[in-house]
N, C-alpha and C. Protein backbone atom coordinates (compact mmCIF):
# COMPACT_ATOMS: atom_id res chain seq x y z
N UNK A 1 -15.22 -28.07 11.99
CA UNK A 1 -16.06 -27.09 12.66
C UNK A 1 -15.63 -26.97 14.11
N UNK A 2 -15.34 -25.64 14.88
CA UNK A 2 -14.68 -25.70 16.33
C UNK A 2 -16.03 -25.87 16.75
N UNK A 3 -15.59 -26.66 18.17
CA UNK A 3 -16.82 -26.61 19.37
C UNK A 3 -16.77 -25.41 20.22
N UNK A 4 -16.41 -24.10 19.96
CA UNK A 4 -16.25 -23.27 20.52
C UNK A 4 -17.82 -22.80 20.87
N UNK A 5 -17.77 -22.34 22.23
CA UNK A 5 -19.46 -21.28 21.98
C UNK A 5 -19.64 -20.22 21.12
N UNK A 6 -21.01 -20.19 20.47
CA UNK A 6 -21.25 -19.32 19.38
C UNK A 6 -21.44 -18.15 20.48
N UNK A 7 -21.17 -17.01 19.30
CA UNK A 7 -20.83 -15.59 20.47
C UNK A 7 -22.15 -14.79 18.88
N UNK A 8 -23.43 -14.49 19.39
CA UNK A 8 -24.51 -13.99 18.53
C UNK A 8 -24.18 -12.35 17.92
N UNK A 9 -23.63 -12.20 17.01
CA UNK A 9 -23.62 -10.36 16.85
C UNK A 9 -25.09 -9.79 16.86
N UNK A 10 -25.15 -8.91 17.90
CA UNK A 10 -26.76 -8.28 18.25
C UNK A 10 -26.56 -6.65 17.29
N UNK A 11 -27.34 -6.28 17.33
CA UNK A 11 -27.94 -4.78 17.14
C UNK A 11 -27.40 -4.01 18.29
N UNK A 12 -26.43 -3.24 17.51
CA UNK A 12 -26.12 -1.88 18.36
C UNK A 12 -27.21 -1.08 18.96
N UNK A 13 -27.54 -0.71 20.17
CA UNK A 13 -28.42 0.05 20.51
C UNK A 13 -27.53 0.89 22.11
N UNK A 14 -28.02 1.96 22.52
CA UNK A 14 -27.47 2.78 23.85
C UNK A 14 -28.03 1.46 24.85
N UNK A 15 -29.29 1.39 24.80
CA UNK A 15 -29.47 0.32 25.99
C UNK A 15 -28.79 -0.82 25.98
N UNK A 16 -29.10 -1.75 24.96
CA UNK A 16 -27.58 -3.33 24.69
C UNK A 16 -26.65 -3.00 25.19
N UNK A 17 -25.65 -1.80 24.57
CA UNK A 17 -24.27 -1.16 25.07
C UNK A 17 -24.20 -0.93 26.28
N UNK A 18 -24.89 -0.19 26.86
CA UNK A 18 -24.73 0.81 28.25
C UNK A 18 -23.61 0.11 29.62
N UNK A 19 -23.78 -1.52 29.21
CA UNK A 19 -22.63 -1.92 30.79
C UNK A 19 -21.20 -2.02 29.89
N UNK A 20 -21.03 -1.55 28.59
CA UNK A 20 -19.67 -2.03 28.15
C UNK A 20 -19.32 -0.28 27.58
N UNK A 21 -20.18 0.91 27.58
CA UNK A 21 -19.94 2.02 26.89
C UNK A 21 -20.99 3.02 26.80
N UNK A 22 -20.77 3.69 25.72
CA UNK A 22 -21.65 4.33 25.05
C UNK A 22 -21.46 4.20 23.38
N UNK A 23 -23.35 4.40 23.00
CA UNK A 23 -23.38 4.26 21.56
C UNK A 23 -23.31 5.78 21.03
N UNK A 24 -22.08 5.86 19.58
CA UNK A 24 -22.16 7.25 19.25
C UNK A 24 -23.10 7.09 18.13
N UNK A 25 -23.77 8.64 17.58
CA UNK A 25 -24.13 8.87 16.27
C UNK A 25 -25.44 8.56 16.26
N UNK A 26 -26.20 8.82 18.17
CA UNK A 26 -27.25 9.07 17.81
C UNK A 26 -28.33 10.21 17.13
N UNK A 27 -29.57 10.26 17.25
CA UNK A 27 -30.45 11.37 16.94
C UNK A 27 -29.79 12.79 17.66
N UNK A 28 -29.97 13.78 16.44
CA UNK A 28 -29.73 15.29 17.53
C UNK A 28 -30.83 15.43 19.24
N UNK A 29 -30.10 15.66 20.28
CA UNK A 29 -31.29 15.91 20.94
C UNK A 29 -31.39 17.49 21.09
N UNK A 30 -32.51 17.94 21.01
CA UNK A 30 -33.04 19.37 20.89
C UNK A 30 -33.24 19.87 22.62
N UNK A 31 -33.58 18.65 23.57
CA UNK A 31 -34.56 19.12 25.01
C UNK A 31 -33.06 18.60 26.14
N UNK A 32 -32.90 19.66 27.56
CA UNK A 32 -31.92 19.48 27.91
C UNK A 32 -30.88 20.38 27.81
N UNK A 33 -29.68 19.95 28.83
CA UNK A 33 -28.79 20.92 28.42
C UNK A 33 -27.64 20.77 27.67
N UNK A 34 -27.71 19.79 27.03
CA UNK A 34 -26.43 19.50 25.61
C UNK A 34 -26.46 20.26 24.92
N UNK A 35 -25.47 21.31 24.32
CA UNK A 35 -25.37 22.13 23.35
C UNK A 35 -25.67 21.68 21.94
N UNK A 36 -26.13 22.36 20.96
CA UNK A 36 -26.91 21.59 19.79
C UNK A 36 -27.10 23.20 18.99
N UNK A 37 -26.73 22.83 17.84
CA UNK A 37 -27.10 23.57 16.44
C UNK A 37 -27.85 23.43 15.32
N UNK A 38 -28.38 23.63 14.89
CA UNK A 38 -29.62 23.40 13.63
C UNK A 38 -29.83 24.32 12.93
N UNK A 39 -28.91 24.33 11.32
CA UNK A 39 -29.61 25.27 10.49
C UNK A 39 -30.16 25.02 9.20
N UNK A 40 -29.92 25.42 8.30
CA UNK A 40 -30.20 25.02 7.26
C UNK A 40 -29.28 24.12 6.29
N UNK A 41 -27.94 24.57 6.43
CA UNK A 41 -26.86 23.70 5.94
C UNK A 41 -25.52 23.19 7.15
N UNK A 42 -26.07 23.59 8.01
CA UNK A 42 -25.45 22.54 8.82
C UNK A 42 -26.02 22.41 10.83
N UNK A 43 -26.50 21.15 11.05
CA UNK A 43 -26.44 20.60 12.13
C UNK A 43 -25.50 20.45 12.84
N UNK A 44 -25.37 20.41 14.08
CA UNK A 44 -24.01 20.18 15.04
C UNK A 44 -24.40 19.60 16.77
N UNK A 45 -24.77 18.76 17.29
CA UNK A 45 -24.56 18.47 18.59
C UNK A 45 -23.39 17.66 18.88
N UNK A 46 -23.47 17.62 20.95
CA UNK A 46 -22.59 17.14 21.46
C UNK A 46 -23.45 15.66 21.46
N UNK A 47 -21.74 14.88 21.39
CA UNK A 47 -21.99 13.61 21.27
C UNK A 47 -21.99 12.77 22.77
N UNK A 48 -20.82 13.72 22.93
CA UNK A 48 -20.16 12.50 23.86
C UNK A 48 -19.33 13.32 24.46
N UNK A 49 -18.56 13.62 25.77
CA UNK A 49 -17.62 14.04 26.79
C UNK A 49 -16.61 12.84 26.87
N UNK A 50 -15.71 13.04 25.68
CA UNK A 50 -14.52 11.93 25.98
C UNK A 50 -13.36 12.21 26.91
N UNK A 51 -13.28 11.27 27.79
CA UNK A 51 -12.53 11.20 29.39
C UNK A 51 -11.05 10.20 28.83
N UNK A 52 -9.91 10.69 28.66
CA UNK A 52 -8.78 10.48 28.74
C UNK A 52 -8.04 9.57 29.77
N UNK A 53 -8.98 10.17 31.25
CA UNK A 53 -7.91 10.20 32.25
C UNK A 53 -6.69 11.20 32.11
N UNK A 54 -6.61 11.88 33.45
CA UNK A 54 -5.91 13.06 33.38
C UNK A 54 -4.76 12.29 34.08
N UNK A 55 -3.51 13.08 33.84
CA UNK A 55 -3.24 14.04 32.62
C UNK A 55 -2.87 13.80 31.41
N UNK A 56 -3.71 13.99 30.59
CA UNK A 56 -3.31 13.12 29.57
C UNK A 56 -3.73 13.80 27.62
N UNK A 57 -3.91 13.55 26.76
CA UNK A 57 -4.08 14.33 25.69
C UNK A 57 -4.91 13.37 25.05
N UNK A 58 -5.85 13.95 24.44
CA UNK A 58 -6.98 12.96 23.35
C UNK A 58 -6.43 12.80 21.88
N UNK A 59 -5.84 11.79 21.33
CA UNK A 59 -5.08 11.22 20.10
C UNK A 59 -6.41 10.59 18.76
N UNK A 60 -6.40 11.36 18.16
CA UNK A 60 -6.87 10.70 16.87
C UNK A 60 -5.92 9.71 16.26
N UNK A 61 -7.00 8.48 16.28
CA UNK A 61 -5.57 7.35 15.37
C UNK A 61 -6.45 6.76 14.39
N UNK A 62 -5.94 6.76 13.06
CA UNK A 62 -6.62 6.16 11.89
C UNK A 62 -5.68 4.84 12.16
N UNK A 63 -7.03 3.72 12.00
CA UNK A 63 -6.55 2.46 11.88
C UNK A 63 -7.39 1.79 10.78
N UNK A 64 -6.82 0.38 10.30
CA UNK A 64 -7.20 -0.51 8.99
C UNK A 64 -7.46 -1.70 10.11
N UNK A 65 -8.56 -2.31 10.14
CA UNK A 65 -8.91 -3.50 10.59
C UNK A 65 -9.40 -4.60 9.69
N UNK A 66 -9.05 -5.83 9.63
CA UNK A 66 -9.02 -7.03 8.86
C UNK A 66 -9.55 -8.04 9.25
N UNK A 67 -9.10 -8.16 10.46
CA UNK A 67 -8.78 -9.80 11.06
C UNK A 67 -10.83 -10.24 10.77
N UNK A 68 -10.99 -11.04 9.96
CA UNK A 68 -11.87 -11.87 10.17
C UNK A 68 -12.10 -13.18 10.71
N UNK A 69 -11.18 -13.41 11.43
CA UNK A 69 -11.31 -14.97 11.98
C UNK A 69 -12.16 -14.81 13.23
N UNK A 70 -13.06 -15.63 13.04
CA UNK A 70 -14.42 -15.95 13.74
C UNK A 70 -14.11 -16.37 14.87
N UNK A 71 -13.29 -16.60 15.80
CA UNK A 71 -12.76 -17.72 16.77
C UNK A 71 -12.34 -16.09 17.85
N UNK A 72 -12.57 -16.04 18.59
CA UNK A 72 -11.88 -14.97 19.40
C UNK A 72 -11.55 -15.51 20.43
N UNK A 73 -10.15 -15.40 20.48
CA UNK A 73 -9.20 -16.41 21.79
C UNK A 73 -8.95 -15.11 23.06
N UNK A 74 -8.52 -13.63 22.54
CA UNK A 74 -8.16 -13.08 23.39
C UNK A 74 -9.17 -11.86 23.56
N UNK A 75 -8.83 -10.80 24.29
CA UNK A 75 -9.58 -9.64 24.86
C UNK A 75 -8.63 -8.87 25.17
N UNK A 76 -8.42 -7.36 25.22
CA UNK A 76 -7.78 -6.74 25.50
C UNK A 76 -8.54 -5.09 26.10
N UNK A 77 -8.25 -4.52 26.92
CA UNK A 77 -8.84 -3.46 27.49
C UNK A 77 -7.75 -2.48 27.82
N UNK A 78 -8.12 -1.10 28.00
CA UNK A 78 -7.31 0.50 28.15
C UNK A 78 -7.56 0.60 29.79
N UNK A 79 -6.41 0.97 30.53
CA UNK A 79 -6.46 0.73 32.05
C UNK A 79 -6.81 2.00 32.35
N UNK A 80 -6.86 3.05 31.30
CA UNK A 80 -6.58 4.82 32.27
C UNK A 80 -7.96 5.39 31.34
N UNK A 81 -8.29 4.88 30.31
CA UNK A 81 -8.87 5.49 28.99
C UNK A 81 -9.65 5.35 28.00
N UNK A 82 -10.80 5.84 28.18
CA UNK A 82 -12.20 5.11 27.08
C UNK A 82 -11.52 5.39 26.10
N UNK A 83 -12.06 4.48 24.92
CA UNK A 83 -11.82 4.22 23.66
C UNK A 83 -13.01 4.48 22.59
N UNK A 84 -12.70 5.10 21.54
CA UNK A 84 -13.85 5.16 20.55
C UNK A 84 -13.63 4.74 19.37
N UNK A 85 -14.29 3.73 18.74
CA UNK A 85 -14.31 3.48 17.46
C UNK A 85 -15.26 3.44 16.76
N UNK A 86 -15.00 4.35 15.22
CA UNK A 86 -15.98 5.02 14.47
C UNK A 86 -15.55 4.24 13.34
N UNK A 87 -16.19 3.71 12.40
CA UNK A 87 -16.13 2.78 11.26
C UNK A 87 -16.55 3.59 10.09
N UNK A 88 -15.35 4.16 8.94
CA UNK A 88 -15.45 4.79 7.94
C UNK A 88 -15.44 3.97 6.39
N UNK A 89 -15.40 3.03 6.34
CA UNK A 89 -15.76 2.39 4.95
C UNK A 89 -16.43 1.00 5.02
N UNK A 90 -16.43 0.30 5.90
CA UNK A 90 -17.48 -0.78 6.28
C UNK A 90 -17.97 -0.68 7.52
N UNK A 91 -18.97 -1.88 8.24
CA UNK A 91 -19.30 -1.66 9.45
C UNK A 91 -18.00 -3.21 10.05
N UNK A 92 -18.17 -2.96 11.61
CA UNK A 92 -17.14 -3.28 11.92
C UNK A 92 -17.95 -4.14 13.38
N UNK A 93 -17.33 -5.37 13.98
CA UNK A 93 -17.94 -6.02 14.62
C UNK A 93 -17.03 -5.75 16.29
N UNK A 94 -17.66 -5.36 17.16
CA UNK A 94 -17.08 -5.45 18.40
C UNK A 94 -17.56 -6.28 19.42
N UNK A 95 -16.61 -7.22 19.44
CA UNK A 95 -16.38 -8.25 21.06
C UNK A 95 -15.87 -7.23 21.98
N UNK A 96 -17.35 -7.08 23.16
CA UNK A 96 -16.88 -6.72 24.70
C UNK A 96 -17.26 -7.52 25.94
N UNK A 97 -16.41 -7.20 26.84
CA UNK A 97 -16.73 -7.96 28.41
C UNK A 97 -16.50 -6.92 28.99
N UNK A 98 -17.25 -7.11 29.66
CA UNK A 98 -16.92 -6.36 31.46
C UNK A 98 -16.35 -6.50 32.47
N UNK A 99 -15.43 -5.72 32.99
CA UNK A 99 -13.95 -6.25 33.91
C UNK A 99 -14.84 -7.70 35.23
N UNK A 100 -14.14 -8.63 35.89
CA UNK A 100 -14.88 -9.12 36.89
C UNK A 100 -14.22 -8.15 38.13
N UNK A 101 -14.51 -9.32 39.30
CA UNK A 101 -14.17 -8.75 40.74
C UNK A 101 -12.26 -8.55 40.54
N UNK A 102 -11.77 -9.36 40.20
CA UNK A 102 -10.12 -9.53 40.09
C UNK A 102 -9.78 -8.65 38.83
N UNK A 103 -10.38 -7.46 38.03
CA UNK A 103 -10.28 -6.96 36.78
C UNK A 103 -10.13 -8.09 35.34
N UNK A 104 -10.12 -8.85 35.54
CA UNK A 104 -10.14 -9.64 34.00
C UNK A 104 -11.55 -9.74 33.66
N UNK A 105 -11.45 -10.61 32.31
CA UNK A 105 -12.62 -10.18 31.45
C UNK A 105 -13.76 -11.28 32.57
N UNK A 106 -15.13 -10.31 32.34
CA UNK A 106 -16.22 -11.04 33.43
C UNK A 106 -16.96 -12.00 31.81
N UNK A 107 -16.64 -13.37 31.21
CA UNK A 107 -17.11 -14.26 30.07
C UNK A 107 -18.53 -13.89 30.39
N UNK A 108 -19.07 -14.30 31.45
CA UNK A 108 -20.49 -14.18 31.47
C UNK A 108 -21.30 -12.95 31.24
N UNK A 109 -20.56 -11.49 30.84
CA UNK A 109 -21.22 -10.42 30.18
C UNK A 109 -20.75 -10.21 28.90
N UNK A 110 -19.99 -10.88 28.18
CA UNK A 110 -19.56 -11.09 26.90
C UNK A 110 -20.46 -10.86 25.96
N UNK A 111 -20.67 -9.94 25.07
CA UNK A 111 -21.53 -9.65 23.74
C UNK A 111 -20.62 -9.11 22.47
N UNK A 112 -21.06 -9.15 21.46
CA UNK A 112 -20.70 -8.95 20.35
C UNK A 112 -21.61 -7.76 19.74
N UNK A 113 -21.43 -6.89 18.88
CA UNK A 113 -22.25 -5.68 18.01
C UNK A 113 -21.61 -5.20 17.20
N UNK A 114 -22.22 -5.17 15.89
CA UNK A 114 -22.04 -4.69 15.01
C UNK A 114 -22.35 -3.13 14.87
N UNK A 115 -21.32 -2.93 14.37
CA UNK A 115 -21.04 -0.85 14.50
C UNK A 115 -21.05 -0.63 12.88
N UNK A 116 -22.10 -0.10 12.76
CA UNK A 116 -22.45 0.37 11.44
C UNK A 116 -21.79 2.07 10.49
N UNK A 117 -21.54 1.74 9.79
CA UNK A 117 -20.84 3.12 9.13
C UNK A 117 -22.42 3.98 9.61
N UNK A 118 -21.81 5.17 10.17
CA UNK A 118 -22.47 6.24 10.81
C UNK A 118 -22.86 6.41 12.34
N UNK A 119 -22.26 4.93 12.91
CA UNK A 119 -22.78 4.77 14.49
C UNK A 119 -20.81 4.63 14.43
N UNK A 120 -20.83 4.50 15.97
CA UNK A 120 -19.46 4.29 16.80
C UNK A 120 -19.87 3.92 18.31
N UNK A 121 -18.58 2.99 18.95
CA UNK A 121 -19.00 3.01 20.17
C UNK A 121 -17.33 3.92 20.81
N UNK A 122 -18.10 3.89 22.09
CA UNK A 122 -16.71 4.36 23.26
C UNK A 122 -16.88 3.58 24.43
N UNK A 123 -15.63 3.02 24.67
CA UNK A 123 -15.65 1.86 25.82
C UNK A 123 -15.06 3.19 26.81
N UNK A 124 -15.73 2.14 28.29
CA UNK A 124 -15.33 2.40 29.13
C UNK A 124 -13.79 1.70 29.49
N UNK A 125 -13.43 2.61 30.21
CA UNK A 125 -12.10 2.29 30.93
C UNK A 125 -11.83 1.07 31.49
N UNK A 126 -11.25 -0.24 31.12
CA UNK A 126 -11.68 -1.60 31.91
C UNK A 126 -12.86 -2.58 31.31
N UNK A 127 -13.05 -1.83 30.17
CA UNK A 127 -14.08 -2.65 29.23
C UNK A 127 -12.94 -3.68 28.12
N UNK A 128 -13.31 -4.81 28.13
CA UNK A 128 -12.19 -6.11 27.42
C UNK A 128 -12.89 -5.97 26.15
N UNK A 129 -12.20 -5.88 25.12
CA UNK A 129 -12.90 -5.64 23.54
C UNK A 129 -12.17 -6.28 22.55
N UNK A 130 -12.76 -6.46 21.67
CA UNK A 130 -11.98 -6.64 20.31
C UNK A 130 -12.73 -6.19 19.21
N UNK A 131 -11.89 -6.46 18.06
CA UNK A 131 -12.46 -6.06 16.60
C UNK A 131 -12.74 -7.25 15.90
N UNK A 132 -13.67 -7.54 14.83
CA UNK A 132 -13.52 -8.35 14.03
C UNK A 132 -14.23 -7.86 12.65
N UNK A 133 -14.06 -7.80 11.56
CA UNK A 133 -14.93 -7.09 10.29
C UNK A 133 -15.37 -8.94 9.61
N UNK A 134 -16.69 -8.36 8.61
CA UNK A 134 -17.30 -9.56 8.14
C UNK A 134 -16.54 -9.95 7.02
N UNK A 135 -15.94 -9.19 6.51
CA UNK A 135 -15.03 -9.48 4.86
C UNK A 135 -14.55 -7.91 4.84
N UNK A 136 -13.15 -8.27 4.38
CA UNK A 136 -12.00 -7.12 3.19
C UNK A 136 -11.32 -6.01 4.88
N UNK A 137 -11.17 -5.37 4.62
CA UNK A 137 -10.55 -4.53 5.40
C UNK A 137 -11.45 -2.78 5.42
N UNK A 138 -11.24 -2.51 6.78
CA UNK A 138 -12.21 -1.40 7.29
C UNK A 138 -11.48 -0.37 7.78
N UNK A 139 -11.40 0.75 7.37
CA UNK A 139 -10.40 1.70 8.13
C UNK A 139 -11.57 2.69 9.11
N UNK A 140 -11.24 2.97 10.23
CA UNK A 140 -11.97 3.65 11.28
C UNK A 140 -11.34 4.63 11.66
N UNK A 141 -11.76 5.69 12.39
CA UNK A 141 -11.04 6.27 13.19
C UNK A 141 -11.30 6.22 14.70
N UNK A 142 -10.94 6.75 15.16
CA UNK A 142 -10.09 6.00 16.72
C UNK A 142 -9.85 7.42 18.12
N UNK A 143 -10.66 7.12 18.78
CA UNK A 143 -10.14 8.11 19.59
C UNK A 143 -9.63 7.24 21.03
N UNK A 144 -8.26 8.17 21.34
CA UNK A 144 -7.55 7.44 22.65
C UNK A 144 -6.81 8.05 23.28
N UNK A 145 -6.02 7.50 24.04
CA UNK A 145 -5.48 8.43 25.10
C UNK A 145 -3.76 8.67 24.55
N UNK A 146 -3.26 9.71 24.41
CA UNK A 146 -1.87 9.41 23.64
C UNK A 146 -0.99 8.60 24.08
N UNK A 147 -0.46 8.81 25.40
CA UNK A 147 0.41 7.92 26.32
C UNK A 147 0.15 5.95 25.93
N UNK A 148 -1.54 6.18 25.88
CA UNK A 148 -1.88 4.68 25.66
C UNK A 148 -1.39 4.10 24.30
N UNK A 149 -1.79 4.91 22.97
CA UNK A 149 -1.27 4.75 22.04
C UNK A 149 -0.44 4.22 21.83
N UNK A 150 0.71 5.41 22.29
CA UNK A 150 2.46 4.98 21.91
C UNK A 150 2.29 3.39 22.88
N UNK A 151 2.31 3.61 23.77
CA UNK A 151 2.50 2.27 24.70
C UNK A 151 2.01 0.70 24.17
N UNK A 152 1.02 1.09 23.37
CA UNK A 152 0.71 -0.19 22.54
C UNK A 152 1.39 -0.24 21.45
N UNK A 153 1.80 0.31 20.83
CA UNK A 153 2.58 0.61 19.28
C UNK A 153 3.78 0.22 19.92
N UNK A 154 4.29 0.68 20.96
CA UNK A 154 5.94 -0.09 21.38
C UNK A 154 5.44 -1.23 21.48
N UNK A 155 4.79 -1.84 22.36
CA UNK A 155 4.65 -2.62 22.71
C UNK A 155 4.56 -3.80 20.92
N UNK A 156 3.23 -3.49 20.26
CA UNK A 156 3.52 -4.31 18.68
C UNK A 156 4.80 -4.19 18.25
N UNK A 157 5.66 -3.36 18.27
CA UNK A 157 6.86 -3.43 17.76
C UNK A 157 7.85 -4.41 18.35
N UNK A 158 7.96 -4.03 19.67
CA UNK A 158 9.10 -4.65 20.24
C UNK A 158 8.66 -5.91 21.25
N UNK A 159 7.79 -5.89 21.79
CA UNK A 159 7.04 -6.78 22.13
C UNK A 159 7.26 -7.02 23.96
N UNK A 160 7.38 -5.73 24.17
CA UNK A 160 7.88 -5.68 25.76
C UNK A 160 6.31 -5.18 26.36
N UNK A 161 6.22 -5.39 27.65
CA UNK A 161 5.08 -5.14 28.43
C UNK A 161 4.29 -3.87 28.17
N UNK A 162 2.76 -3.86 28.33
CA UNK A 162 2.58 -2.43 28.41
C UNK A 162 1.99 -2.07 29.84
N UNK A 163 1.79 -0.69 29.99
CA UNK A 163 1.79 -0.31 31.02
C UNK A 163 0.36 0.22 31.41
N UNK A 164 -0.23 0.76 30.06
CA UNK A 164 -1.43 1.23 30.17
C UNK A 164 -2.56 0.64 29.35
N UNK A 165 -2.47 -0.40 28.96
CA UNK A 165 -3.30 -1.60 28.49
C UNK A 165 -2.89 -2.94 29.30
N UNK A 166 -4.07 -4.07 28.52
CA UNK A 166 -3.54 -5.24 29.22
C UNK A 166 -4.54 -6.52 28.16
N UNK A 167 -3.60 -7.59 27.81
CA UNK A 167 -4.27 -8.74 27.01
C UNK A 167 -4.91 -9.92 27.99
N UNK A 168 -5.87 -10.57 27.84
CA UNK A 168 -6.28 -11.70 28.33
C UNK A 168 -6.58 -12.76 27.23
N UNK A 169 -6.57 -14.05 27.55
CA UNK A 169 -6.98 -15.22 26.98
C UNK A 169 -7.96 -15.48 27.95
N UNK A 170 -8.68 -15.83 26.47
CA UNK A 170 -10.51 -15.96 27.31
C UNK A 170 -10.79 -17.65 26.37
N UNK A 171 -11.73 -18.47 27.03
CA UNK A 171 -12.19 -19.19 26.43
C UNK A 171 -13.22 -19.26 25.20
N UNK A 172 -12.67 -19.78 23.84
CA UNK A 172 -12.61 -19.02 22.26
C UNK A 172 -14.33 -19.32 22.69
N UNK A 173 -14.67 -17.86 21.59
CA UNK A 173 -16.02 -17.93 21.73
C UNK A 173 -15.65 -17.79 19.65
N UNK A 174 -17.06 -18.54 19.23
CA UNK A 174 -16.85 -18.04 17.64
C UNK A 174 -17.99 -17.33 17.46
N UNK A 175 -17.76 -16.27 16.74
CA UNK A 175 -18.75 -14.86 16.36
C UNK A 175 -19.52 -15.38 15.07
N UNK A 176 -20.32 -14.93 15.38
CA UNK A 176 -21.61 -15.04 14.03
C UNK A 176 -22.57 -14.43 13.70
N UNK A 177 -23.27 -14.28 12.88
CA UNK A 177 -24.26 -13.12 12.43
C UNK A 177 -25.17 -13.98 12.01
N UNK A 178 -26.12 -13.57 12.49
CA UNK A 178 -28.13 -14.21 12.31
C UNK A 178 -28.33 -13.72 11.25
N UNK A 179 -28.68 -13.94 10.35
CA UNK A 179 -29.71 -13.35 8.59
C UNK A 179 -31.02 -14.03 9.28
N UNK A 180 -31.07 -12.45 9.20
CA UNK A 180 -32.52 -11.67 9.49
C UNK A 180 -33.41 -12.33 9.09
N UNK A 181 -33.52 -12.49 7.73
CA UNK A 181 -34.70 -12.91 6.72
C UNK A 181 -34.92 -14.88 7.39
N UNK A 182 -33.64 -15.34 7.31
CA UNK A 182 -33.96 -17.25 7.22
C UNK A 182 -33.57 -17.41 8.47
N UNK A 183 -33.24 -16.78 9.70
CA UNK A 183 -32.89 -16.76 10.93
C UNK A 183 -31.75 -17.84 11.20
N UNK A 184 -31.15 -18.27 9.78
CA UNK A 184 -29.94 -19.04 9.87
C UNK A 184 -28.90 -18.35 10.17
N UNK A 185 -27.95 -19.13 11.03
CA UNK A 185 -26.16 -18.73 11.82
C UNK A 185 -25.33 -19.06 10.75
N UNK A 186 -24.35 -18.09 10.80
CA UNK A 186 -23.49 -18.00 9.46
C UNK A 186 -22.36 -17.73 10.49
N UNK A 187 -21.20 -17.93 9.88
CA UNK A 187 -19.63 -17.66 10.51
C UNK A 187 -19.53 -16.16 9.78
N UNK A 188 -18.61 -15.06 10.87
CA UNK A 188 -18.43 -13.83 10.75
C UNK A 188 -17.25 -14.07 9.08
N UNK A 189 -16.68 -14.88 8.95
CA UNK A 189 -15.78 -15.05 7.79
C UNK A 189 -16.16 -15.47 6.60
């Protein structure tokens, strides 16, 4: 069993989120000035104003996420470019921190949330995150900045620096999920 600190997966909510993002896939709002549609066979509001950082192009990327190991050693954050991840066949667990004074990850705002098929979050720019799913593999889709993209994809390939991301090693926190019902801690794996 590691002596790592347990890291609690909470309930996605806009307020929990708000110092690491925004929560997508809330309620339509009707009052205000967000544009919004309502008919009979189809609904439509704005979600969200996704910010790139200019100049730059907004990239849809379908990704497969796996990694269930409960132990999270590192953190990684987008230097120019919020990030969104939307979870299309399971729900999907996100480790975030908040940059400190020197930009690395601030441990002491560290939370975990579970992103449920039909919710998504979008990090802020300088927000330290990761993925982790509870079992099997989860494909999502992904919104990002293109430049950032490629730059990480070279980067997995060849394994040279990137320019518009950045990795940290954080002290391992292990992720876990509360059951609701017996209020017993279970490992995310």
């Amino acid at each position: 069993m590691s002596t790592a600190p347990l890291l609690t997966v909470k309930q996605l909510t806009p307020e929990s989120f708000s110092p690491f993002g925004w929560v997508l896939g809330k309620a339509m709002a009707t009052a205000g000035d967000k544009p919004f549609f309502k008919g009979a066979t189809l609904s439509m509001w704005r979600e969200h104003l996704f910010d790139t950082g200019a100049p730059n192009k907004t990239e849809i990327v379908w990704g497969n996420f796996s990694d269930d190991d409960p132990i999270v050693r590192t953190l990684e954050t987008r230097l120019l470019t919020q990030q969104a991840v939307v979870p299309l066949t399971g729900p999907l667990i996100q480790i975030v921190a908040a940059s400190n004074e020197s930009g690395g990850p601030d441990i002491d705002s560290i939370g975990a949330f579970e992103i449920p098929i039909g919710m998504g979050t979008c990090v802020r720019p300088g927000c330290w995150h990761a993925i982790r799913v509870s079992k099997g593999e989860v494909m999502a889709l992904l919104l990002s900045r293109q430049s950032t993209t490629y730059d990480l994809i070279v980067h997995l390939h060849t394994g040279c620096p990137t320019a518009e991301s950045s990795r940290n090693s954080i002290v391992p926190r292990r992720v876990v999920l509360t059951e609701v019902e017996s209020n017993e801690i279970v490992d995310v794996a």
